[in-house]
C-alpha atoms as a PDB file:
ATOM      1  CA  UNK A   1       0.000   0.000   0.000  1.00  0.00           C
ATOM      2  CA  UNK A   2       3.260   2.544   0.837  1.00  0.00           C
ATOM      3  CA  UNK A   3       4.234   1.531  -2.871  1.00  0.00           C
ATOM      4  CA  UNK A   4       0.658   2.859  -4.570  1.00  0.00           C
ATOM      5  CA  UNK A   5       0.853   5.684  -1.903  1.00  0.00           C
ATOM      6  CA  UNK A   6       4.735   6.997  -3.148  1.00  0.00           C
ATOM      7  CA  UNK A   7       3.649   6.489  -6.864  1.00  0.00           C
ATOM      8  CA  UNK A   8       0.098   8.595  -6.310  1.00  0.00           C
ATOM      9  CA  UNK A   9       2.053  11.165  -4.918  1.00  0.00           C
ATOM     10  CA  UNK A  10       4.877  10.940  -7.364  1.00  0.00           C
ATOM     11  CA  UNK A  11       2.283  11.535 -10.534  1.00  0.00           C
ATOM     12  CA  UNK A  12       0.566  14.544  -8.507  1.00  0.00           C
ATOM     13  CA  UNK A  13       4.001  16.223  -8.128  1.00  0.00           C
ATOM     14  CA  UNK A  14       4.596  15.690 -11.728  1.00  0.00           C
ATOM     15  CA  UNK A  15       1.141  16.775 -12.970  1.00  0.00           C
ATOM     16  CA  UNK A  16       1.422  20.015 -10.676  1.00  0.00           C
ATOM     17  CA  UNK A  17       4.965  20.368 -12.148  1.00  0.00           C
ATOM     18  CA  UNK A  18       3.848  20.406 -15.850  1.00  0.00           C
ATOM     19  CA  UNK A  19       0.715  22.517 -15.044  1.00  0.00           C
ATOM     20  CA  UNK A  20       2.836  25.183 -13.141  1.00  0.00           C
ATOM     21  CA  UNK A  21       4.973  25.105 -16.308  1.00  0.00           C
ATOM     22  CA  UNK A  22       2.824  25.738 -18.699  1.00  0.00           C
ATOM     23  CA  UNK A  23       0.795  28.359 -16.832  1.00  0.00           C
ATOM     24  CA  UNK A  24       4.158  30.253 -16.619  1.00  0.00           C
ATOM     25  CA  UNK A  25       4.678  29.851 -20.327  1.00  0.00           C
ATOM     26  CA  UNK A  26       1.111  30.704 -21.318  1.00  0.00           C
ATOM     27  CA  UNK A  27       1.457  33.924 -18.931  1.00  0.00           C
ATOM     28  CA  UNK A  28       4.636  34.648 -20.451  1.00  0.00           C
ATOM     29  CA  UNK A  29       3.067  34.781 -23.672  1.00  0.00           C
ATOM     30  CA  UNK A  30       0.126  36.611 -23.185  1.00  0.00           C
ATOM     31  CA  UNK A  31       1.365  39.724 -21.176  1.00  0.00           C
ATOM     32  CA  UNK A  32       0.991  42.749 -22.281  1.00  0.00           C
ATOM     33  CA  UNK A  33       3.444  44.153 -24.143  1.00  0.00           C
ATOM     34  CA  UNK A  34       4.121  48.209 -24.241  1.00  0.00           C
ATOM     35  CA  UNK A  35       6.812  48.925 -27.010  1.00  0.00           C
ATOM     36  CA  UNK A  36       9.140  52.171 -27.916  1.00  0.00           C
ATOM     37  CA  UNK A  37      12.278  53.641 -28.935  1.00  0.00           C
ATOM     38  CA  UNK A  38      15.354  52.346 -26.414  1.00  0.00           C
ATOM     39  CA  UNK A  39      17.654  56.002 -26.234  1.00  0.00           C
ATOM     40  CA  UNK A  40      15.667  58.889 -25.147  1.00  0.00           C
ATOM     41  CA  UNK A  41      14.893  61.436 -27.234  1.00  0.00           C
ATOM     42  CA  UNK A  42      15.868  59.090 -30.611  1.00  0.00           C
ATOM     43  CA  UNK A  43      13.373  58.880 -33.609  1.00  0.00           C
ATOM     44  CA  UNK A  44      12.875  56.891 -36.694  1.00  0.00           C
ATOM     45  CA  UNK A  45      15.677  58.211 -38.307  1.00  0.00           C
ATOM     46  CA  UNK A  46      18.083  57.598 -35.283  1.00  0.00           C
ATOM     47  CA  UNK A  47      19.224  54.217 -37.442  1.00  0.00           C
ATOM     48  CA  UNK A  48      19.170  53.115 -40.194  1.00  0.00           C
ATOM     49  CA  UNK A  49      16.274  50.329 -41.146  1.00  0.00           C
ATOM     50  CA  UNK A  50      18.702  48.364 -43.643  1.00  0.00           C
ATOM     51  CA  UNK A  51      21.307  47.448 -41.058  1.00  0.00           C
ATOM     52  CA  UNK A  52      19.092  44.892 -39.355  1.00  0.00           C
ATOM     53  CA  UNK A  53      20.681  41.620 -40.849  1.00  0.00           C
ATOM     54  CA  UNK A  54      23.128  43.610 -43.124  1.00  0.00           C
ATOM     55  CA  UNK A  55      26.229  41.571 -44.124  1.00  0.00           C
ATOM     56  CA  UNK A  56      29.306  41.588 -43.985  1.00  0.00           C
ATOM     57  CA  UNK A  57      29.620  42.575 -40.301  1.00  0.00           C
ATOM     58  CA  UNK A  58      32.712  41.830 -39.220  1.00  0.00           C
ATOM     59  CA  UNK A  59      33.699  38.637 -37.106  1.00  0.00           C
ATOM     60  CA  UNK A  60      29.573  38.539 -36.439  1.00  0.00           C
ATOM     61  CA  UNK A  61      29.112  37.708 -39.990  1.00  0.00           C
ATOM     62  CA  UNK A  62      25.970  39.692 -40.226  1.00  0.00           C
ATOM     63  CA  UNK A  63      24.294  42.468 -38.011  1.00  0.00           C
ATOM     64  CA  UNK A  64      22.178  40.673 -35.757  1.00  0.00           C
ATOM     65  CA  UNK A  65      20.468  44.131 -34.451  1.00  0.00           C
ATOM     66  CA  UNK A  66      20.438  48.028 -34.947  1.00  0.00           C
ATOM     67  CA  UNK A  67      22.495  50.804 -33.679  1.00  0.00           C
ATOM     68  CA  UNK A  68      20.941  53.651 -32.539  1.00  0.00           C
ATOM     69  CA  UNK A  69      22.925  56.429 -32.872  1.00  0.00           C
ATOM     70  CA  UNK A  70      22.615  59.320 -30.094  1.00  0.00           C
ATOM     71  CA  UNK A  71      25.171  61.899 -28.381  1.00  0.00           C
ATOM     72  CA  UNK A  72      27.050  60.342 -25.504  1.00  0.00           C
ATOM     73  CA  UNK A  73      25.544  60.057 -22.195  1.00  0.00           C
ATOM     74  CA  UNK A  74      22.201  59.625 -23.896  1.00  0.00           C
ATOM     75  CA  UNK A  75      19.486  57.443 -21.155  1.00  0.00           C
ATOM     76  CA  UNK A  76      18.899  53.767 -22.183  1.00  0.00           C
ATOM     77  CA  UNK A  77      15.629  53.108 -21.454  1.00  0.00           C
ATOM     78  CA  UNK A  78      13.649  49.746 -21.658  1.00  0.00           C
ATOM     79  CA  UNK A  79      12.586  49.173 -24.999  1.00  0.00           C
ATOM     80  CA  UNK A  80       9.174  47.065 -22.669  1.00  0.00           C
ATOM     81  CA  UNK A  81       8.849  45.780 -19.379  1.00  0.00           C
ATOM     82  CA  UNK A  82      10.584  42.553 -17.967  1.00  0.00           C
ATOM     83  CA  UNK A  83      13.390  41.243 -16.024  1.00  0.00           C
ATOM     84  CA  UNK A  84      17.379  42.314 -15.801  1.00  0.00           C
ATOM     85  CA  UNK A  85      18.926  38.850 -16.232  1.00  0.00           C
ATOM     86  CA  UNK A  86      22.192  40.436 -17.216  1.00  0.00           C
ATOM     87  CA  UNK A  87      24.177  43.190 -16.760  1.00  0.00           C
ATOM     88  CA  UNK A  88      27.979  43.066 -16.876  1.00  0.00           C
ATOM     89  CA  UNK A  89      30.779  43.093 -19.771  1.00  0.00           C
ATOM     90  CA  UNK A  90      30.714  40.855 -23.087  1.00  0.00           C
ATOM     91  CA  UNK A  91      33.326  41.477 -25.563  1.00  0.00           C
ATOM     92  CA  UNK A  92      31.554  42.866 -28.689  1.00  0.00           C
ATOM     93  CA  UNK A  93      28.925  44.221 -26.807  1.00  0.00           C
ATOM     94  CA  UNK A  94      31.146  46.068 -24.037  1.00  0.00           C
ATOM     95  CA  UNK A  95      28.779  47.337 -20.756  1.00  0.00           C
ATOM     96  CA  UNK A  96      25.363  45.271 -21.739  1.00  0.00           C
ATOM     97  CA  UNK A  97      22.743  44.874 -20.081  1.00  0.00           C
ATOM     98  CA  UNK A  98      20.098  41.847 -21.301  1.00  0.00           C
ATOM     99  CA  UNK A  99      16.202  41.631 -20.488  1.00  0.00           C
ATOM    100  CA  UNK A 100      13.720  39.188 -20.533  1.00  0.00           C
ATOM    101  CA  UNK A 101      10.371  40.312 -21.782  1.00  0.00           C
ATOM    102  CA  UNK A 102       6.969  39.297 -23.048  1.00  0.00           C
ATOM    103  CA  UNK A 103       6.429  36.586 -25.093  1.00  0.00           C
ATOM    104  CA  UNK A 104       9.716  35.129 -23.707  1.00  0.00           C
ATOM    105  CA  UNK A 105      12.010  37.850 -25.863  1.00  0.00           C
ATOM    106  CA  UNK A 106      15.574  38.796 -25.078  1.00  0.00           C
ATOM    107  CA  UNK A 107      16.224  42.424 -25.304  1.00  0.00           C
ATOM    108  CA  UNK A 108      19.946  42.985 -25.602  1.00  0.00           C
ATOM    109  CA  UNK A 109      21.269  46.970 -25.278  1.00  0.00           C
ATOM    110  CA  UNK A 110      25.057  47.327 -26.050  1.00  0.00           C
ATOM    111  CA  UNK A 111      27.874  49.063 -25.754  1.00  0.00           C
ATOM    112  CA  UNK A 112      26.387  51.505 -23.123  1.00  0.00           C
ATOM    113  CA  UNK A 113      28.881  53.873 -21.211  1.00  0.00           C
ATOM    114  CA  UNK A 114      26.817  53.349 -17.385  1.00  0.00           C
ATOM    115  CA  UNK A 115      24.952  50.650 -16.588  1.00  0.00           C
ATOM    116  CA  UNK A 116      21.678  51.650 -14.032  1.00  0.00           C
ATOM    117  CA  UNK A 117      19.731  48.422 -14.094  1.00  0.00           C
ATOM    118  CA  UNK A 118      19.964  45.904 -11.231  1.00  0.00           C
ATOM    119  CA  UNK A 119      20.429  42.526 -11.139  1.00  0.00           C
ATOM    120  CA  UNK A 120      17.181  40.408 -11.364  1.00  0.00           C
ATOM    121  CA  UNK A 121      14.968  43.529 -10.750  1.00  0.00           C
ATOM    122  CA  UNK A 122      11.361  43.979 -12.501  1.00  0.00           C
ATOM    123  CA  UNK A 123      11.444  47.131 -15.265  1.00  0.00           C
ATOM    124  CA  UNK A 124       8.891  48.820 -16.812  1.00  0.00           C
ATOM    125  CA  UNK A 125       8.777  50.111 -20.817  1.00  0.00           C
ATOM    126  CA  UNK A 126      10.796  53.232 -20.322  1.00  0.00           C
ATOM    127  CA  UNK A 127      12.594  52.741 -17.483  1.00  0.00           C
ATOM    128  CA  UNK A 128      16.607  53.893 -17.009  1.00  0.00           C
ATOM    129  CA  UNK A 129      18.971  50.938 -18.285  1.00  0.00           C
ATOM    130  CA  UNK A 130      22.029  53.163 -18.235  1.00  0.00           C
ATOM    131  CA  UNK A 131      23.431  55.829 -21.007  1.00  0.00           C
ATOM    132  CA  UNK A 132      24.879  55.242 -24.692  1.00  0.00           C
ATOM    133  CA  UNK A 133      28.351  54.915 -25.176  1.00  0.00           C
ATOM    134  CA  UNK A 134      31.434  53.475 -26.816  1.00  0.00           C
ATOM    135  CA  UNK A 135      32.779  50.544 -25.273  1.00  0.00           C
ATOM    136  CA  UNK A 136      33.081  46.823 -26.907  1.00  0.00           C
ATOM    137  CA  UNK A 137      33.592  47.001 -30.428  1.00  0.00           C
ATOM    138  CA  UNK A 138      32.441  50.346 -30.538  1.00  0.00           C
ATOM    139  CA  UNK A 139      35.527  52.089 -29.286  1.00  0.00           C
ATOM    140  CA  UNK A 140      36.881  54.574 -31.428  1.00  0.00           C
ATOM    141  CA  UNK A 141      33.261  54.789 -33.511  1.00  0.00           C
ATOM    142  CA  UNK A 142      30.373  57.103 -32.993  1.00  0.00           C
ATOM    143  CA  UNK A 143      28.400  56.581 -29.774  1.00  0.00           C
ATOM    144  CA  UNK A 144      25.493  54.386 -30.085  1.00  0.00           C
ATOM    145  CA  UNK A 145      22.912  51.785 -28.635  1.00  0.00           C
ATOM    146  CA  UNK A 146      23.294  48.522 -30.425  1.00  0.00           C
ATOM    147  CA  UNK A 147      19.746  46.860 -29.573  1.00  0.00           C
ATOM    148  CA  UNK A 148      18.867  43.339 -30.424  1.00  0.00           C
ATOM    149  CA  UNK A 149      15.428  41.150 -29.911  1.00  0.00           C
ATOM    150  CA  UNK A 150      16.184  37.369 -29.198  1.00  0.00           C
ATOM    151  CA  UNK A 151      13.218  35.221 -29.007  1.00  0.00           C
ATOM    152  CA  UNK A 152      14.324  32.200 -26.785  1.00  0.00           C
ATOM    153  CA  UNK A 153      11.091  29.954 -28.543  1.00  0.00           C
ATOM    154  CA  UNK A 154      12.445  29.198 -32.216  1.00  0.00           C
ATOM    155  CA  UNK A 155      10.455  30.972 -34.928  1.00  0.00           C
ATOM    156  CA  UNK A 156      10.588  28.189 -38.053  1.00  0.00           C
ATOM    157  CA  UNK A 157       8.871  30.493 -40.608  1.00  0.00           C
ATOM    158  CA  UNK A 158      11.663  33.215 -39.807  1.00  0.00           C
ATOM    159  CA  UNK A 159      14.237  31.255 -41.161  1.00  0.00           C
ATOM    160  CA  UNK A 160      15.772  33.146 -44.659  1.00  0.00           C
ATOM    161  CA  UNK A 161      18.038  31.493 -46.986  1.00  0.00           C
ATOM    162  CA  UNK A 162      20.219  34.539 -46.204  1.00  0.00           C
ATOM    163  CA  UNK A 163      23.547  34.019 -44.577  1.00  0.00           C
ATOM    164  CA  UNK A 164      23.109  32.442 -41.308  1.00  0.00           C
ATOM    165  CA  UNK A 165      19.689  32.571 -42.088  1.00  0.00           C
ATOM    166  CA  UNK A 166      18.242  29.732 -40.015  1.00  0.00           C
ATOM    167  CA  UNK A 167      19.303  32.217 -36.804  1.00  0.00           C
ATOM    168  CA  UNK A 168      16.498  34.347 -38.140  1.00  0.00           C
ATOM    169  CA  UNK A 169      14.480  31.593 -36.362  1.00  0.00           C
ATOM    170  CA  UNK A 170      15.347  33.604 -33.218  1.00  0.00           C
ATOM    171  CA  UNK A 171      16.501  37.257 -34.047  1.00  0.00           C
ATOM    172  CA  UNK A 172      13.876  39.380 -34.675  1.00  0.00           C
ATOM    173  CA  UNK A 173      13.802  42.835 -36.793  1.00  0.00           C
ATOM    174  CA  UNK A 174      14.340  45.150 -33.855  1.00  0.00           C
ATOM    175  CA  UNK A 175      13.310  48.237 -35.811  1.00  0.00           C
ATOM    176  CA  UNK A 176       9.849  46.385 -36.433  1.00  0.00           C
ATOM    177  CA  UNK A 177       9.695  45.358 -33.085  1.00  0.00           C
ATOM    178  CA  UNK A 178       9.379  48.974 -31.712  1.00  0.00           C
ATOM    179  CA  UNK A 179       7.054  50.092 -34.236  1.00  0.00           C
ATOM    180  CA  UNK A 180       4.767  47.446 -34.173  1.00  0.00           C
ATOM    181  CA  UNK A 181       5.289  46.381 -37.906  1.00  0.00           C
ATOM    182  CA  UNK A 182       4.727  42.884 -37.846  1.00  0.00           C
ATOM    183  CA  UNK A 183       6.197  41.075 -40.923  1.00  0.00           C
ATOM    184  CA  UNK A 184       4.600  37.520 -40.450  1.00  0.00           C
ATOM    185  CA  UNK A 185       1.654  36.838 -38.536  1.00  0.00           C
ATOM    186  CA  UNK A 186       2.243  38.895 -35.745  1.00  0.00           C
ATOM    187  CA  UNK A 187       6.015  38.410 -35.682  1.00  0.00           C
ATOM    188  CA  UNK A 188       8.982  40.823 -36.694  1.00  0.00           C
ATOM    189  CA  UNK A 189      11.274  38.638 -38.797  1.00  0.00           C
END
């Protein structure tokens, strides 16, 4: 009877598991999801549109985002609302600081001169991520917020014959992104 008792239980646990899962995953999806413009004060014409994916781009092969190009000093703000799961150093990328966002997106701002975010802290669209600058492979160039959209679910219809084009399954336009152009049912390839 123990044995029937430890398996019962074992199946509950694992049904609660899988539930709790995919409730987080459904939320995750479905939450609301504010969008703008990254560096304060920068418009439309801030970047340029054609950069997004442009190739060649150095050891990255091809531009996996788009540099918004302000003065110095400039506030980073949150392009939407999420979580800080990173902020530190990365080669390229210099001072970075990476959130996670609705619909399980990665939101990756680069080469920032001070880094304001915390650690694990919840942000809202707008908030203060820290101030464009030069650092990573940006030294020596004009200042500027590289800003890149990772989705961490794998977006199959994304995929381009375009070099490295099956990691189009994952980086999304980022210039579409803020202006809410999708390019593919809802989604900015």
């Amino acid at each position: 009877m123990p044995e029937i008792v430890n398996v019962l239980s074992g199946c509950l646990m694992q049904t609660w598991f899988i539930s709790a899962f995919l409730l987080v995953f459904v939320a995750g999806w479905l939450l609301p999801e504010p969008r703008g413009i990254p560096a304060q004060g920068a418009d439309e014409n801030s970047w340029n549109p054609e950069t997004f994916w442009y190739e060649p781009w150095g050891t990255s092969v091809t531009h996996k985002g788009i540099d918004i190009f302000a003065s110095e000093g400039t506030l980073v703000v949150a392009a939407t609302h999420g979580l800080v799961l990173f902020v530190g150093e990365l080669g390229k990328g210099g001072k970075v600081v990476v959130t996670l966002g609705p619909k399980w997106r990665l939101h990756y701002y680069a080469h920032l001169q001070l880094q304001t975010a915390r650690l694990l802290t919840m942000i809202q669209a707008g908030q203060s991520l820290g101030t464009v600058g030069t650092t990573g492979n940006a030294a020596g160039k004009p200042a500027h917020l590289h800003y890149g959209l990772l989705s961490l679910l794998p977006l199959p219809w994304c995929k381009t014959n375009q070099t490295q084009g099956w990691l189009r399954m994952f980086y999304l336009d980022p210039g579409a992104y803020i202006f809410n152009r999708e390019t593919w049912h809802g989604f900015n390839c």
